[in-house]
N, C-alpha and C. Protein backbone atom coordinates (compact mmCIF):
# COMPACT_ATOMS: atom_id res chain seq x y z
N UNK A 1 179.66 103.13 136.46
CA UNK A 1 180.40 103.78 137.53
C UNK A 1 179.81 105.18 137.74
N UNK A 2 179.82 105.60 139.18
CA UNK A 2 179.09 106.94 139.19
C UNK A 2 179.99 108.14 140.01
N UNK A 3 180.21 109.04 139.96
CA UNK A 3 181.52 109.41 140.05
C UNK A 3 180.81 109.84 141.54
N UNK A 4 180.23 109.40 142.74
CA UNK A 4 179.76 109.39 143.84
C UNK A 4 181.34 108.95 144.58
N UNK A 5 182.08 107.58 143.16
CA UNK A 5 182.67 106.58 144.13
C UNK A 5 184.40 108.17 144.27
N UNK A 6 184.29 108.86 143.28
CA UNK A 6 185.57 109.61 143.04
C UNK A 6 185.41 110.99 144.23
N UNK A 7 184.22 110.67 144.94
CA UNK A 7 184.17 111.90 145.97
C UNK A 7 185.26 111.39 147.28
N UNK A 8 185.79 111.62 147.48
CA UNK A 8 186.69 110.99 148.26
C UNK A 8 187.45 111.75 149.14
N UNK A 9 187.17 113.28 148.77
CA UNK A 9 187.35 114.14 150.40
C UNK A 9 186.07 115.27 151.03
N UNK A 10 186.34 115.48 151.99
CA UNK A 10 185.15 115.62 152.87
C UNK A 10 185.58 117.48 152.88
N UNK A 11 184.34 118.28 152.57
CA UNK A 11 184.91 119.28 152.19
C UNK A 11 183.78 120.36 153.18
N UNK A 12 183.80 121.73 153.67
CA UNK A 12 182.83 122.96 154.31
C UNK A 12 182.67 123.91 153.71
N UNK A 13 181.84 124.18 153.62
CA UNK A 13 181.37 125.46 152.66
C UNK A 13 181.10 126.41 154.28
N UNK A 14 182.05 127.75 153.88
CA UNK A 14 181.68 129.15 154.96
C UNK A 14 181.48 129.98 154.03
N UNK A 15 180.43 130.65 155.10
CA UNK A 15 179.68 131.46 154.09
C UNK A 15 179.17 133.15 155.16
N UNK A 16 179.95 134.42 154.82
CA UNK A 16 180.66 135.68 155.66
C UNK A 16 178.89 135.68 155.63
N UNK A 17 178.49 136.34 156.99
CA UNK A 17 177.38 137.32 156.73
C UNK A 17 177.28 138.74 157.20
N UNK A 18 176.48 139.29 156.80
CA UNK A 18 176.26 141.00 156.59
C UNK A 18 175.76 141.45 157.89
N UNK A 19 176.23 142.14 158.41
CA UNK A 19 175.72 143.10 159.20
C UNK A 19 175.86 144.11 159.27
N UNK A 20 174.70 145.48 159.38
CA UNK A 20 175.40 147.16 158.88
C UNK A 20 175.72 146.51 157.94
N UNK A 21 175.66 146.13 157.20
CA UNK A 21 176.01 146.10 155.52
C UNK A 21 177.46 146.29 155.72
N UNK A 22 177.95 145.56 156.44
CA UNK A 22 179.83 145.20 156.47
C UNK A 22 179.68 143.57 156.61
N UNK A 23 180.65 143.56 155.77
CA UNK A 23 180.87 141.47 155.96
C UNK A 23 181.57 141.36 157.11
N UNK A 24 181.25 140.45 157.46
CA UNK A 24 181.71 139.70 158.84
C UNK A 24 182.57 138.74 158.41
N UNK A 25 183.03 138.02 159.50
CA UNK A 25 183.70 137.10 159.18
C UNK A 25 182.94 135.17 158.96
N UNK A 26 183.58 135.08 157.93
CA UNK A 26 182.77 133.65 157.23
C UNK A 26 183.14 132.52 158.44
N UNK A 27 181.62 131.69 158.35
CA UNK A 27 181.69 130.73 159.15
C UNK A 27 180.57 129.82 158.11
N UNK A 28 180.93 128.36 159.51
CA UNK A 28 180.85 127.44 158.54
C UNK A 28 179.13 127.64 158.31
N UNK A 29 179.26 127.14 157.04
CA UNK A 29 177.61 127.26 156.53
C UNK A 29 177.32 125.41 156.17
N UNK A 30 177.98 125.01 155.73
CA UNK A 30 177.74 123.66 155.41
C UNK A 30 178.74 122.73 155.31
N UNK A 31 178.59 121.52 156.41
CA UNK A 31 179.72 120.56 156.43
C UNK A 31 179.94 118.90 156.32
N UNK A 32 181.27 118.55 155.90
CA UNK A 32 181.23 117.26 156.07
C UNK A 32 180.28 116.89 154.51
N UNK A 33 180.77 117.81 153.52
CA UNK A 33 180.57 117.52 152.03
C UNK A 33 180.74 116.44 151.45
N UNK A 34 180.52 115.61 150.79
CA UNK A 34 181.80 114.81 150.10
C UNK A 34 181.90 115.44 148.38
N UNK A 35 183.49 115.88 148.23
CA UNK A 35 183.77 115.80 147.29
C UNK A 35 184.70 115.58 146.30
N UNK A 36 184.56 115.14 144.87
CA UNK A 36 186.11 114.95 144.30
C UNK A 36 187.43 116.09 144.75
N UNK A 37 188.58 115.05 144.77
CA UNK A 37 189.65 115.96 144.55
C UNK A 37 189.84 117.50 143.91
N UNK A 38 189.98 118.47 144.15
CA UNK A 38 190.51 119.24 143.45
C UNK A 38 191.49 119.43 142.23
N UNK A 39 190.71 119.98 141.12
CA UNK A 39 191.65 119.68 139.98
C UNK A 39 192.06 120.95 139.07
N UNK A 40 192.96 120.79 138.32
CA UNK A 40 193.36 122.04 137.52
C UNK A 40 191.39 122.66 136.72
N UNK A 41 191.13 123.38 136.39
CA UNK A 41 190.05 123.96 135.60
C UNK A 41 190.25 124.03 134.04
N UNK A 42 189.69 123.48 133.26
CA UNK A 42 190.02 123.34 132.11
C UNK A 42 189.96 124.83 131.39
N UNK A 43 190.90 125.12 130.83
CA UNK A 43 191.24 126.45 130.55
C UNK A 43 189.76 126.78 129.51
N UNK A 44 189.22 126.17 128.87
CA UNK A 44 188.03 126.65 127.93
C UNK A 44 186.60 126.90 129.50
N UNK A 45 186.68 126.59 130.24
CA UNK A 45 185.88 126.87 131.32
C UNK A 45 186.24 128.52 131.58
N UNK A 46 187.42 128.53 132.05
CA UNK A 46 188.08 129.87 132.31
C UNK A 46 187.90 130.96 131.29
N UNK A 47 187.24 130.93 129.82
CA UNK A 47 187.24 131.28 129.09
C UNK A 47 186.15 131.91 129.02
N UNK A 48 185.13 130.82 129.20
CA UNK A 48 183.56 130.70 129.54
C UNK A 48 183.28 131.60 130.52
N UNK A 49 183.79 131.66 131.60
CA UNK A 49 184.05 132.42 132.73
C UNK A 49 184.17 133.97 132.76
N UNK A 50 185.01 133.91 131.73
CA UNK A 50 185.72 135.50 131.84
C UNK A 50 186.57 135.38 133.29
N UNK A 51 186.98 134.61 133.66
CA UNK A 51 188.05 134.38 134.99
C UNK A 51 189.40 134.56 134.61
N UNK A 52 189.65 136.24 134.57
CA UNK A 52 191.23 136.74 134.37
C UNK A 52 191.45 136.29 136.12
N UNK A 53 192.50 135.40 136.32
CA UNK A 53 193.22 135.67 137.27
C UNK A 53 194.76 135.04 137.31
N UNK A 54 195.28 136.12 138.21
CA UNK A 54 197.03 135.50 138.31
C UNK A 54 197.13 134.25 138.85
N UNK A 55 196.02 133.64 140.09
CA UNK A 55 196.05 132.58 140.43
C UNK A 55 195.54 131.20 139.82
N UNK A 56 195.65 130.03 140.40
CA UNK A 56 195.81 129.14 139.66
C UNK A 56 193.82 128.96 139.96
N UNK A 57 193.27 128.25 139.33
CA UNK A 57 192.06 128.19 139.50
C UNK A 57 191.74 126.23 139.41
N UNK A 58 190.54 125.54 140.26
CA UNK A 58 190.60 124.53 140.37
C UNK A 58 188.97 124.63 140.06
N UNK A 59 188.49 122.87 139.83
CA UNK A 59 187.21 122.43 139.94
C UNK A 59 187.18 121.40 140.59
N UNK A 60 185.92 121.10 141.32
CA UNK A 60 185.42 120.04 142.09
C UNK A 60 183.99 119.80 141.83
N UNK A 61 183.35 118.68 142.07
CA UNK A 61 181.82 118.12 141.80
C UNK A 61 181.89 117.69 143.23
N UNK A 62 180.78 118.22 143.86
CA UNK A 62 179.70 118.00 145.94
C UNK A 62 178.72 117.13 145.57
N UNK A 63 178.62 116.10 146.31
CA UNK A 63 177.66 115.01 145.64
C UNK A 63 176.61 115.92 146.41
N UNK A 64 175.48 115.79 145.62
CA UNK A 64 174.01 116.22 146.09
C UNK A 64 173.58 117.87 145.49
N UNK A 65 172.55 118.42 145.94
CA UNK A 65 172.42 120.00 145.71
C UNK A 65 172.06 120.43 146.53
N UNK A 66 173.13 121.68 147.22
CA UNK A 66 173.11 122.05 148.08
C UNK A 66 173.38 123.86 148.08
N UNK A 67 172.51 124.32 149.25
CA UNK A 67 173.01 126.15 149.28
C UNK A 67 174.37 126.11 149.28
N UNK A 68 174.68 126.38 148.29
CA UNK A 68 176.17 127.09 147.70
C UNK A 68 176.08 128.07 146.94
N UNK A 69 176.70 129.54 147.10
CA UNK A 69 176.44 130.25 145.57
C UNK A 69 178.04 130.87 145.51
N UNK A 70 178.46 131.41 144.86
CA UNK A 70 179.29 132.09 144.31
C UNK A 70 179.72 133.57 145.77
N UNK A 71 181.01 133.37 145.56
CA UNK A 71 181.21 134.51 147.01
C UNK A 71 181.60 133.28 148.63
N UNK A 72 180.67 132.22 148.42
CA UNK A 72 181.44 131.39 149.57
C UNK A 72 182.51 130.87 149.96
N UNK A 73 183.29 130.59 150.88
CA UNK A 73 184.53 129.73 150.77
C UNK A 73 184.45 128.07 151.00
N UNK A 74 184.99 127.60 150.06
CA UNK A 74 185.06 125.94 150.20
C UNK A 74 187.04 125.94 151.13
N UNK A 75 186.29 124.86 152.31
CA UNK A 75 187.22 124.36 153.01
C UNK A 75 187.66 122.97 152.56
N UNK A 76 189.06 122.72 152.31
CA UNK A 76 189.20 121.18 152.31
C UNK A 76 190.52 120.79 152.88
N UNK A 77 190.77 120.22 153.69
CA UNK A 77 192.02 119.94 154.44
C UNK A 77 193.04 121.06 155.01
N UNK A 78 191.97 121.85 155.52
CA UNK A 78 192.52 122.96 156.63
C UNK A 78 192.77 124.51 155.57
N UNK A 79 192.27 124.11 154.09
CA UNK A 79 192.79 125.34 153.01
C UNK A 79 191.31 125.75 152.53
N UNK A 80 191.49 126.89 152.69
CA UNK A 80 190.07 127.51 152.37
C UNK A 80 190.13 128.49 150.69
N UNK A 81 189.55 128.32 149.76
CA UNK A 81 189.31 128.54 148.62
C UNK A 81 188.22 129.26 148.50
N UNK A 82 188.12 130.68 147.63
CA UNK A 82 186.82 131.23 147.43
C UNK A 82 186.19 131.08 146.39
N UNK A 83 184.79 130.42 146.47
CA UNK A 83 184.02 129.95 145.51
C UNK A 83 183.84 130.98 144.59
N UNK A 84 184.22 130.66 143.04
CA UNK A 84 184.23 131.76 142.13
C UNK A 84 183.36 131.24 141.11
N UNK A 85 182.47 129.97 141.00
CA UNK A 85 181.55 129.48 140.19
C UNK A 85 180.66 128.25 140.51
N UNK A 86 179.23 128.16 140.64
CA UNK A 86 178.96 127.25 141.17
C UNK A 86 177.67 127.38 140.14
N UNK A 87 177.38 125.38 140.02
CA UNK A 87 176.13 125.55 138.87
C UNK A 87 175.79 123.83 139.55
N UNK A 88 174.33 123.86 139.31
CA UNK A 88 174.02 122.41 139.59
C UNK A 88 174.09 121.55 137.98
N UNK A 89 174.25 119.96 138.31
CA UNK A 89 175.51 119.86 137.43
C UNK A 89 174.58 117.65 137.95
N UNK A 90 174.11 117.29 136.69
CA UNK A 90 173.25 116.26 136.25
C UNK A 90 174.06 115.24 135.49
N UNK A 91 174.85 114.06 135.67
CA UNK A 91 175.46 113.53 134.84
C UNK A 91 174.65 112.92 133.59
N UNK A 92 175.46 112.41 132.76
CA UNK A 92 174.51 111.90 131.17
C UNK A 92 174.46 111.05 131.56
N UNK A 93 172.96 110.18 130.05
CA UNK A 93 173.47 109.16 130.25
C UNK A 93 172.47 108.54 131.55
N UNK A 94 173.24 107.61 132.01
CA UNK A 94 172.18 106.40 132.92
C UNK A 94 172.81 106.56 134.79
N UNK A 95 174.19 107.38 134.56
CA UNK A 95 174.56 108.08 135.67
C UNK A 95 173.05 108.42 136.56
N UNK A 96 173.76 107.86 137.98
CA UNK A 96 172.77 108.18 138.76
C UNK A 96 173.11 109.11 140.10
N UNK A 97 172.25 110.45 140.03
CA UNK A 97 172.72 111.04 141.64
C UNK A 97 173.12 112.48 140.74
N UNK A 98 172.96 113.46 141.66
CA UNK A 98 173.14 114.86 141.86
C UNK A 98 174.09 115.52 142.65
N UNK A 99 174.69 116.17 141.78
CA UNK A 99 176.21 117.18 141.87
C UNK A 99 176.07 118.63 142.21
N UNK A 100 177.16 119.52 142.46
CA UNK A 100 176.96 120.84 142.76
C UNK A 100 178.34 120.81 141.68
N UNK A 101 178.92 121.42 140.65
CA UNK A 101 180.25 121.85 139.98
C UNK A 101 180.44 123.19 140.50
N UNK A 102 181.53 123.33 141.28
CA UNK A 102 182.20 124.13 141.99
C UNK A 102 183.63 124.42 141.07
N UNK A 103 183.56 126.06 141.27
CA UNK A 103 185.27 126.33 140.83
C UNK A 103 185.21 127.23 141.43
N UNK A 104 186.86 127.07 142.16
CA UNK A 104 187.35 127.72 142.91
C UNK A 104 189.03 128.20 143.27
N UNK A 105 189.56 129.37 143.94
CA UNK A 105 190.40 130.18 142.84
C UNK A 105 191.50 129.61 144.32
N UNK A 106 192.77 129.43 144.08
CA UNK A 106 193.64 129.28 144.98
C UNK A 106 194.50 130.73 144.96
N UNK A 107 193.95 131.44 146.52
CA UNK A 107 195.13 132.85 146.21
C UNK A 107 195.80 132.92 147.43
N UNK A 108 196.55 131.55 147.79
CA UNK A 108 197.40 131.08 148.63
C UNK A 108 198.85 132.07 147.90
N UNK A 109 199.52 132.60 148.93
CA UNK A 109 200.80 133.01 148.29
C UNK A 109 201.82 132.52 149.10
């Protein structure tokens, strides 16, 4: 089984750009992703991280490798999340196909 089959929502990466060295407002940079659900972040990640935050923090795997870095926002069903960790990400093993591991911080209030 290759967890290609667990990508199962369709997700946009926006990404702000600079002008005068002031951020603008983020637009879409990359769309129509597929990726797993959003899930709690395993607290030893958060650890790894150094990610103090009050909010709740999630992970997801983007099938393929793609321009994503850290600072972007991931869109998924109209809720936009700011990318707070991104690493390319090789399953073991006889797994076949290429991931992006994304974490990202919910500061929905």
């Amino acid at each position: 089984m290759t967890l290609r089959r667990f990508a199962t929502v369709t997700a946009d990466v926006l990404r702000a750009t600079l002008t005068n060295g002031k951020r603008g407002a983020a637009t879409t940079h990359l769309s129509m992703l597929q990726a797993t659900p959003l899930q709690p972040a395993n607290p030893e990640l958060l650890l790894r991280m150094e990610l103090r935050t009050p909010h709740q923090v999630f992970e997801t795997y983007v099938v393929g490798h793609h321009d994503i870095v850290t600072g972007d926002m991931l869109s998924i069903a109209g809720v936009t999340y700011p990318i707070r960790g991104v690493a390319k990400w090789e399953p073991p093993g006889r797994a076949i196909g290429e991931f992006m591991h994304l974490v990202v911080e919910d500061v929905q209030l």
